[in-house]
C-alpha atoms as a PDB file:
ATOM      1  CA  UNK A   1     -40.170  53.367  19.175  1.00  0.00           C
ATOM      2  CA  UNK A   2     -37.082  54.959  20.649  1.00  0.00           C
ATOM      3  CA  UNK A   3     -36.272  51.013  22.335  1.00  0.00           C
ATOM      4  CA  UNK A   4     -36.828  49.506  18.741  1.00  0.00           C
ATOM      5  CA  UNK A   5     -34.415  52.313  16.858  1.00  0.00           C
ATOM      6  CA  UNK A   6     -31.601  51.553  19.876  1.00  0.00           C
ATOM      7  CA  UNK A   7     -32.053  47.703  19.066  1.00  0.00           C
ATOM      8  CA  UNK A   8     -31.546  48.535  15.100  1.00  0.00           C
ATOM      9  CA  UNK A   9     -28.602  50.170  16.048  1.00  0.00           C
ATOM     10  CA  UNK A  10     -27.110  47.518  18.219  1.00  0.00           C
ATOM     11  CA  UNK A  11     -27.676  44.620  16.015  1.00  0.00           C
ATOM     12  CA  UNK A  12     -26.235  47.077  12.905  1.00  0.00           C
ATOM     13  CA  UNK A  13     -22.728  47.407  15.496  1.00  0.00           C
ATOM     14  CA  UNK A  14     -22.531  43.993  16.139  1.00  0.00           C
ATOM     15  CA  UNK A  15     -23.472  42.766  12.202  1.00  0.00           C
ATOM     16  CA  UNK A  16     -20.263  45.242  11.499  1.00  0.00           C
ATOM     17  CA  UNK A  17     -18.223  44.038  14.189  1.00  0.00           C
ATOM     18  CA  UNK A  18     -18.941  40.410  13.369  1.00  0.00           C
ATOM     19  CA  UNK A  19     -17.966  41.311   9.330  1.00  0.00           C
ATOM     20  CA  UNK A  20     -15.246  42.871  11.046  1.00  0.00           C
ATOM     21  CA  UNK A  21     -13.708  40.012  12.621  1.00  0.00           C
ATOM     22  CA  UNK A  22     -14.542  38.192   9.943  1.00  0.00           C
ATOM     23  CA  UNK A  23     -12.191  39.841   7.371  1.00  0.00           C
ATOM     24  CA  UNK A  24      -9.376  40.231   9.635  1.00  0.00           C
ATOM     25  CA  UNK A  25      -9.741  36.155  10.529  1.00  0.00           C
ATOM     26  CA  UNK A  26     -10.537  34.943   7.695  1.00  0.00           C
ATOM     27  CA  UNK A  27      -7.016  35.333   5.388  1.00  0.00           C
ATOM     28  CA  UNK A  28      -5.396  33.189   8.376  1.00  0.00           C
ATOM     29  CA  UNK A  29      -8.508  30.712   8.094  1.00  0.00           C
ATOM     30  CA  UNK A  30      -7.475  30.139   4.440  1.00  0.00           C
ATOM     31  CA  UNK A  31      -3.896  30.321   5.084  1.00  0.00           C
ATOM     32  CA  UNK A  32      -4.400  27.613   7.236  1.00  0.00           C
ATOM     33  CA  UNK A  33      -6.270  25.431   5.245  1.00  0.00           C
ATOM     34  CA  UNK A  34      -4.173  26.014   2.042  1.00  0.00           C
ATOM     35  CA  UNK A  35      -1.089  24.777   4.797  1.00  0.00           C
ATOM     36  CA  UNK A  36      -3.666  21.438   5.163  1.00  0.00           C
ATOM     37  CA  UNK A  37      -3.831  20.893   1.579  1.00  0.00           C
ATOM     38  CA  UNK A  38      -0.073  21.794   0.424  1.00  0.00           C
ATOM     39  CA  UNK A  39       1.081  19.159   3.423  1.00  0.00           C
ATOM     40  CA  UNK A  40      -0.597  16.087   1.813  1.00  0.00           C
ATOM     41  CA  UNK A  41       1.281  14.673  -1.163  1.00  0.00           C
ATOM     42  CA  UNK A  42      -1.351  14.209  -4.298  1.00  0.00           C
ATOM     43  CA  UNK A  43      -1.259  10.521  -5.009  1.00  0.00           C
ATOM     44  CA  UNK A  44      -0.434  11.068  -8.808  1.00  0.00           C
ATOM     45  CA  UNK A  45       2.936  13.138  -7.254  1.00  0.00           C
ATOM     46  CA  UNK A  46       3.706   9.933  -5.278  1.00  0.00           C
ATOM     47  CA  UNK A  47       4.826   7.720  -7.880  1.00  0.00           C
ATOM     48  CA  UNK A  48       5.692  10.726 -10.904  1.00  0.00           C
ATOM     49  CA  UNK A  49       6.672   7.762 -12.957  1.00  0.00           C
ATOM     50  CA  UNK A  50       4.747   4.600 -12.479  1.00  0.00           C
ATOM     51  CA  UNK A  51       5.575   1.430 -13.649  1.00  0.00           C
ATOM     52  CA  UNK A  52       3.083  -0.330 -16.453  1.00  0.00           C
ATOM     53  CA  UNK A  53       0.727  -1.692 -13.273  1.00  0.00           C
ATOM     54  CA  UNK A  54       2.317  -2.952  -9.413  1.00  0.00           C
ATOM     55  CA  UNK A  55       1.148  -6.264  -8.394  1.00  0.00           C
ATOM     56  CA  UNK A  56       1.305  -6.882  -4.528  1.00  0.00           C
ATOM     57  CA  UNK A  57      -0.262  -9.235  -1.607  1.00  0.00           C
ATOM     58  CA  UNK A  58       0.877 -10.412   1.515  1.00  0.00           C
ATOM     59  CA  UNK A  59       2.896 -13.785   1.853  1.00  0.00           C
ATOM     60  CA  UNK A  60       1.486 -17.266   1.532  1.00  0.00           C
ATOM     61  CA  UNK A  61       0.554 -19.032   4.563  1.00  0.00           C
ATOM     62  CA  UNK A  62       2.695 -19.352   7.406  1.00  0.00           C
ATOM     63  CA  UNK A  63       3.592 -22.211  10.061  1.00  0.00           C
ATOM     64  CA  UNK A  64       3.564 -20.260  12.933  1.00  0.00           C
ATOM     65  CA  UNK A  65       2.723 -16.920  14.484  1.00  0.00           C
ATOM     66  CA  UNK A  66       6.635 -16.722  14.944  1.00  0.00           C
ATOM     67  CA  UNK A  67       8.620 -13.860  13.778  1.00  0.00           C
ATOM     68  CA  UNK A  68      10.496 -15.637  11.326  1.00  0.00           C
ATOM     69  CA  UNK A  69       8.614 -18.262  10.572  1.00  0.00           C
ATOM     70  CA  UNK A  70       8.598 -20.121   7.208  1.00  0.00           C
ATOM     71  CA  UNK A  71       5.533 -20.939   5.141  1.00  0.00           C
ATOM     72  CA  UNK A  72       4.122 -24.351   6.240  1.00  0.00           C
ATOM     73  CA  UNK A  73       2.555 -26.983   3.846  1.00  0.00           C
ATOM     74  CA  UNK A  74      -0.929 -24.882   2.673  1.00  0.00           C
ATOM     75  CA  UNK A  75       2.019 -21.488   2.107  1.00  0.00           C
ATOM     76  CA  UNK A  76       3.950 -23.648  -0.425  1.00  0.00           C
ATOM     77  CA  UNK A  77       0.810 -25.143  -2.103  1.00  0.00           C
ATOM     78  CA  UNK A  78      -0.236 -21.621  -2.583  1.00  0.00           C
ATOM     79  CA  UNK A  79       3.292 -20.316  -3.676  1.00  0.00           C
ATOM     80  CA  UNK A  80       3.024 -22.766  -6.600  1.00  0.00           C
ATOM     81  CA  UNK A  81      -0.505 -21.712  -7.490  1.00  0.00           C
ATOM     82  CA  UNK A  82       0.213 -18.475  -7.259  1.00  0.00           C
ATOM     83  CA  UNK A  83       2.849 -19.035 -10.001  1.00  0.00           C
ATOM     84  CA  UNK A  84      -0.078 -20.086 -12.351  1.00  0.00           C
ATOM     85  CA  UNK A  85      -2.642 -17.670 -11.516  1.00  0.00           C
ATOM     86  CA  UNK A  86      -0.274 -14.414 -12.590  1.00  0.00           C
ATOM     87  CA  UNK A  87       0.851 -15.993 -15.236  1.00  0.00           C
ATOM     88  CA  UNK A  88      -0.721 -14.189 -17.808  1.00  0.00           C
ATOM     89  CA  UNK A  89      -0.378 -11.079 -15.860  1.00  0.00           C
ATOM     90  CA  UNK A  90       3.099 -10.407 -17.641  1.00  0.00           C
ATOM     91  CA  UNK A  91       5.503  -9.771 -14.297  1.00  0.00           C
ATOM     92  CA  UNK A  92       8.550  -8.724 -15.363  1.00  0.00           C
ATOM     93  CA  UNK A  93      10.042  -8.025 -11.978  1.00  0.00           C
ATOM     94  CA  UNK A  94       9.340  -8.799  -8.257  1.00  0.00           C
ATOM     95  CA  UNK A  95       9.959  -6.867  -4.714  1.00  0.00           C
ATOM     96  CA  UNK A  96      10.462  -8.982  -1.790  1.00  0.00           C
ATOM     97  CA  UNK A  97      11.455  -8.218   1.859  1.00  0.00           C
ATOM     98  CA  UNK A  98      14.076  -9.918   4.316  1.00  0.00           C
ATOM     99  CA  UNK A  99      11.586 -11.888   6.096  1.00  0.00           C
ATOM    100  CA  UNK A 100      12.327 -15.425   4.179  1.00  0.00           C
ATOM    101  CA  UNK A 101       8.514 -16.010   3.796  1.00  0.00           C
ATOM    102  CA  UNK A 102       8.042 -13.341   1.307  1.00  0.00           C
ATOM    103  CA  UNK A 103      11.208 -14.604  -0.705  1.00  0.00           C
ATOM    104  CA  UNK A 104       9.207 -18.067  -0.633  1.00  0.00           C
ATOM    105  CA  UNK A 105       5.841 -16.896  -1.722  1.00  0.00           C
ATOM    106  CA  UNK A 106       7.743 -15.341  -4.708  1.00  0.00           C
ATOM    107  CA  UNK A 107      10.412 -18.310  -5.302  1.00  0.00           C
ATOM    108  CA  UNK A 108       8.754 -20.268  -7.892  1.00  0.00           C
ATOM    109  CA  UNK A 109       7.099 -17.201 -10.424  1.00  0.00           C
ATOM    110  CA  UNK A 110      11.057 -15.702  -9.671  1.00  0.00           C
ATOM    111  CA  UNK A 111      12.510 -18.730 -11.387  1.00  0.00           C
ATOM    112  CA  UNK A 112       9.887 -18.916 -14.254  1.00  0.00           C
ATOM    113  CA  UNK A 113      10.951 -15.618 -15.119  1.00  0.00           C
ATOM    114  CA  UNK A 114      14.384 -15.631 -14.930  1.00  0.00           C
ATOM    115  CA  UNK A 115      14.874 -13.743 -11.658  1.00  0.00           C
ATOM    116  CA  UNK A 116      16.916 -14.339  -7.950  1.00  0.00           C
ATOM    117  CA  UNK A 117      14.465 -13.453  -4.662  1.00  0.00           C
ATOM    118  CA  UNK A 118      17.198 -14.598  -1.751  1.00  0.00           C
ATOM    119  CA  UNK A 119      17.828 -12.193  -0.304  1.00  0.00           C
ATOM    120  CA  UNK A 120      20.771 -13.397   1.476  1.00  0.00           C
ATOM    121  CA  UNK A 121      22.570 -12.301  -1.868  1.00  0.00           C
ATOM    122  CA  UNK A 122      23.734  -9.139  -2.445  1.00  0.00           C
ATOM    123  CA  UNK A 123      20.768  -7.415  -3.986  1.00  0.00           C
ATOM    124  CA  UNK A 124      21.762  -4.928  -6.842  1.00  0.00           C
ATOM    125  CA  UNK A 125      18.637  -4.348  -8.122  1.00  0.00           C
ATOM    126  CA  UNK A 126      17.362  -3.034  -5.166  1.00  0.00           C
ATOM    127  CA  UNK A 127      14.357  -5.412  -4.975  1.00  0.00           C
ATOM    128  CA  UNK A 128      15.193  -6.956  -1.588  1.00  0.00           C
ATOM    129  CA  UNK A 129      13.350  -4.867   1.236  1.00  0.00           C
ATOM    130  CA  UNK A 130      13.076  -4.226   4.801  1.00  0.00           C
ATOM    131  CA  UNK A 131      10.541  -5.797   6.082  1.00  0.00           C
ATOM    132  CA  UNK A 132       8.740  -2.851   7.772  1.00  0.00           C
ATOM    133  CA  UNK A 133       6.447   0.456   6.776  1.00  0.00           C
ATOM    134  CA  UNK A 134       9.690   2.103   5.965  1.00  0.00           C
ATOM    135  CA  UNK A 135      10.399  -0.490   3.509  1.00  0.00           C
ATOM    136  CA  UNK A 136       7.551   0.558   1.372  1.00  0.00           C
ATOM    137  CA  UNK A 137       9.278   4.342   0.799  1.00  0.00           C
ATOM    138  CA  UNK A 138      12.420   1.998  -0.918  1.00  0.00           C
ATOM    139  CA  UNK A 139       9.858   0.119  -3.088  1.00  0.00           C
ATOM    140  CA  UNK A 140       8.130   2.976  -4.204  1.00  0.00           C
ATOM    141  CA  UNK A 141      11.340   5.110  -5.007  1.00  0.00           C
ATOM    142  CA  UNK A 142      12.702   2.140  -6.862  1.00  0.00           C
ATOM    143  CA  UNK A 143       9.181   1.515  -8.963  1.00  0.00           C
ATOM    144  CA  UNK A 144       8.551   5.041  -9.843  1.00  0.00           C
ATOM    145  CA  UNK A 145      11.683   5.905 -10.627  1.00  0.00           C
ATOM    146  CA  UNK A 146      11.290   5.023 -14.631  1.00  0.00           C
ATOM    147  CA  UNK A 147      12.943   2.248 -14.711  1.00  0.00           C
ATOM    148  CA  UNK A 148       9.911   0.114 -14.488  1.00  0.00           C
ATOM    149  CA  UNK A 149       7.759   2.641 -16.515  1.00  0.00           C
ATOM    150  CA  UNK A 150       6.633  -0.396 -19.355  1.00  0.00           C
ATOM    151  CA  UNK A 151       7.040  -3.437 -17.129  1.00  0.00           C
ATOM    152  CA  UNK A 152       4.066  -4.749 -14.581  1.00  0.00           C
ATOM    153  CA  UNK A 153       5.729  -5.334 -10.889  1.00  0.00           C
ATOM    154  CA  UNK A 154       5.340  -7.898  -8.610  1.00  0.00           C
ATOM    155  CA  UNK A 155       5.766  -6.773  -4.882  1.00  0.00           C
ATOM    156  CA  UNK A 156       5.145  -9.681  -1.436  1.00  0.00           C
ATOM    157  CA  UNK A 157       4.568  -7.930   1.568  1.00  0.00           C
ATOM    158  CA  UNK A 158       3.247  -7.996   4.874  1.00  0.00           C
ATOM    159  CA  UNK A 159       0.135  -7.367   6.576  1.00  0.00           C
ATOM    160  CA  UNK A 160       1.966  -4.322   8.792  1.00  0.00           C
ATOM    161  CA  UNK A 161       3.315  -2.954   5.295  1.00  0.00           C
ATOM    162  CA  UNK A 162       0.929  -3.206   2.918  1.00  0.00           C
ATOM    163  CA  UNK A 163      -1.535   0.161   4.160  1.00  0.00           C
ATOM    164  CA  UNK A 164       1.511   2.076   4.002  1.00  0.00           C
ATOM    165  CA  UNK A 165       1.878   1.058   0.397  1.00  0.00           C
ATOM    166  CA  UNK A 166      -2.291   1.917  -0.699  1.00  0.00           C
ATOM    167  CA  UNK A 167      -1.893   4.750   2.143  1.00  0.00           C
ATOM    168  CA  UNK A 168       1.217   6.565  -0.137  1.00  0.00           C
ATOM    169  CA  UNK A 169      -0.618   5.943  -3.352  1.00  0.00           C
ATOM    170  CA  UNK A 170      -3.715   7.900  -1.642  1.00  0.00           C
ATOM    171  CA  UNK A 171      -5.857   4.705  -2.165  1.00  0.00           C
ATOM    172  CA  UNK A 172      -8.060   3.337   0.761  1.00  0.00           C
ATOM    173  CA  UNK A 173      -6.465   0.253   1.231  1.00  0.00           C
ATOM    174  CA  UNK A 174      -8.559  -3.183   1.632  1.00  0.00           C
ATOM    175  CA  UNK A 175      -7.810  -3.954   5.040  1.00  0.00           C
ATOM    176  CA  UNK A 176      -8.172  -6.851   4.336  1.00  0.00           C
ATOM    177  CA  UNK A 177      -4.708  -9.098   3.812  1.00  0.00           C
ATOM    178  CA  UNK A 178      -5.388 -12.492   3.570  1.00  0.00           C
ATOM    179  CA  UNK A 179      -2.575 -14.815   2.568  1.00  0.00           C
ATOM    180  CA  UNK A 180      -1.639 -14.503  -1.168  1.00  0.00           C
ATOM    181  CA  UNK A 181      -4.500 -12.747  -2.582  1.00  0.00           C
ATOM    182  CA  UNK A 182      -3.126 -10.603  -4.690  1.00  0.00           C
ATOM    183  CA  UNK A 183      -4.546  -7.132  -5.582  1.00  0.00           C
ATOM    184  CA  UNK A 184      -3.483  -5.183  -9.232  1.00  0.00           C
ATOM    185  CA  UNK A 185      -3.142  -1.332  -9.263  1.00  0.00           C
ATOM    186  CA  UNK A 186      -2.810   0.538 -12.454  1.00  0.00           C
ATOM    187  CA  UNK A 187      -1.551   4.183 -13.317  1.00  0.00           C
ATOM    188  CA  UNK A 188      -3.062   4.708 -15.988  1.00  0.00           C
ATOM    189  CA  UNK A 189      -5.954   6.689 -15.057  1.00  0.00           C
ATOM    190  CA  UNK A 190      -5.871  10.706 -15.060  1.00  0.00           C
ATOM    191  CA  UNK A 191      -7.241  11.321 -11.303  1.00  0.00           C
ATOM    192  CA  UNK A 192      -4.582   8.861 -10.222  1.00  0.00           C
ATOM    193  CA  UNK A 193      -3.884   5.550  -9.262  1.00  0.00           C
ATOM    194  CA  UNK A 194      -6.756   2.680  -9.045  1.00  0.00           C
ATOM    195  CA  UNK A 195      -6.008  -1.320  -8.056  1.00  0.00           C
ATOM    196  CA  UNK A 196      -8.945  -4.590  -8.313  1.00  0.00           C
ATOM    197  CA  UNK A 197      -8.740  -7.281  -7.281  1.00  0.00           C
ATOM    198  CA  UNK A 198      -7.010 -10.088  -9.328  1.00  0.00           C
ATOM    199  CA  UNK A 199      -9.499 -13.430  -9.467  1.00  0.00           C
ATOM    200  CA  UNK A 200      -8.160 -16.540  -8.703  1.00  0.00           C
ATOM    201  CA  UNK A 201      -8.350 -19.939 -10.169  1.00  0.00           C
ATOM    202  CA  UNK A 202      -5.864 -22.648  -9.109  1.00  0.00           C
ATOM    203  CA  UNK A 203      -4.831 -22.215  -4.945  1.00  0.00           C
ATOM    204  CA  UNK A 204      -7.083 -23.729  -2.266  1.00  0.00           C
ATOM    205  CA  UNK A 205      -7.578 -22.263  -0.102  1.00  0.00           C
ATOM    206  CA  UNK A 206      -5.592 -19.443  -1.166  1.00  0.00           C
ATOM    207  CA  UNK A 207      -7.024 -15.793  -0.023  1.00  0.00           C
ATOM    208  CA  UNK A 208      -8.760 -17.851   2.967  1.00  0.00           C
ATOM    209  CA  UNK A 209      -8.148 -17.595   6.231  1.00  0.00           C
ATOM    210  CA  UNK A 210      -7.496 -21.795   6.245  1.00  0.00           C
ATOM    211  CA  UNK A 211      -3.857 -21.474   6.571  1.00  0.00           C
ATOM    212  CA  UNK A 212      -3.634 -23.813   9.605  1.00  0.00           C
ATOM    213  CA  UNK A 213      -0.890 -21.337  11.212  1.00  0.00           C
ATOM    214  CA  UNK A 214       0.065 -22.245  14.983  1.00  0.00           C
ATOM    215  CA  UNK A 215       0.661 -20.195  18.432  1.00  0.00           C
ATOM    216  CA  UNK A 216       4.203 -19.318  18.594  1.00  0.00           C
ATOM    217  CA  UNK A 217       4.011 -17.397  21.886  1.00  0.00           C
ATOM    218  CA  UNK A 218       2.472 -14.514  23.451  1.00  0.00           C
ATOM    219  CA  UNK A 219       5.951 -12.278  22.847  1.00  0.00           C
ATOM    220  CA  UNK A 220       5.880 -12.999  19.492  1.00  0.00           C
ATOM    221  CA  UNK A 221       5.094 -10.933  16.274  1.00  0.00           C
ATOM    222  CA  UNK A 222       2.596 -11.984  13.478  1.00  0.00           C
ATOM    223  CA  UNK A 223       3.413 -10.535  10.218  1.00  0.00           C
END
């Protein structure tokens, strides 16, 4: 009896000494996680003013796995499609980057609506961007800045830019980028940003893998 009363006692010490320890840990436990939280930007902070909806995909189909390489006969096909199947998605303005490819994707919807994507012009409306992740931060300071808050925007990207674009809006992105399939995302909803994606009707084989792209080299880049 005495061996059983010592054991109640022990397990009582260390039940108080683990509540203990507990108390005294666990402020800096929620400290912590509260740090976690505060650290990751809510997705309906990212873009404070949204435009009406932001169109994007990744350029058309490319000739080769070269750097800079151009779109090749299937790209332009599908640039000119592409034209007709957003046309009754309203666009009022479009994002490119400096890789020419995106600028061609975009060429003939720019001129329907009135707008200039060469970028080897001085770009004062800011809608010319670096072709890299760090391009996506100018794209979405531009679009949620207000100015574009009742106008749907058009942005042609690249399959290296494009997470960083779903990844800032806190959407999981498709990973999926096939040439000029175009994805919508809309602001309109209260836990934040959704996208869908936009059906086609017009480009074969746009959004397939078909593009008949060649080797460039084993140094170079596909984008």
């Amino acid at each position: 009896m005495a061996g059983s009363t010592s054991e109640s006692h022990g397990s009582s010490h260390a039940a108080a000494l683990l509540a203990l320890c507990f108390i005294v840990a666990c402020p800096g436990l929620v400290t912590a996680r509260q740090s976690a939280a505060e650290s990751v930007t809510p997705a309906i902070e990212a873009c404070s003013h949204p435009p009406k909806a932001l169109i994007v995909l990744r350029h058309a189909c490319k000739a080769t796995r070269c750097e800079a390489s151009l779109l090749n006969d299937v790209g332009e096909q599908q640039a000119r499609d592409l034209a007709l199947d957003l046309a009754d998605q309203g666009v009022d303005a479009i994002f490119v980057t400096t890789s020419e490819r995106t600028q061609q994707t975009a060429a003939v919807l720019a001129s329907e609506i009135g707008q200039s994507v060469d970028c080897r012009i001085a770009d004062a409306s800011r809608r010319c961007l670096d072709d890299s992740p760090a391009g996506i931060d100018g794209l979405l300071e531009e679009v949620c800045s207000g100015r574009y808050a009742d106008q749907v925007v058009l942005h042609i990207g690249h399959f290296h830019t494009l997470p960083a674009l779903f990844r800032k809006l806190g959407l999981r992105d498709p990973r999926s980028y096939l040439s000029a399939k175009p994805w919508k995302i809309s602001f309109d909803g209260e836990e934040g940003p959704t996208y869908h994606e936009l059906p086609l009707e017009y480009t074969t084989p746009l959004g397939s893998n078909d593009c008949g792209t060649t080797a460039c080299g084993a140094s170079s880049g596909d984008g």
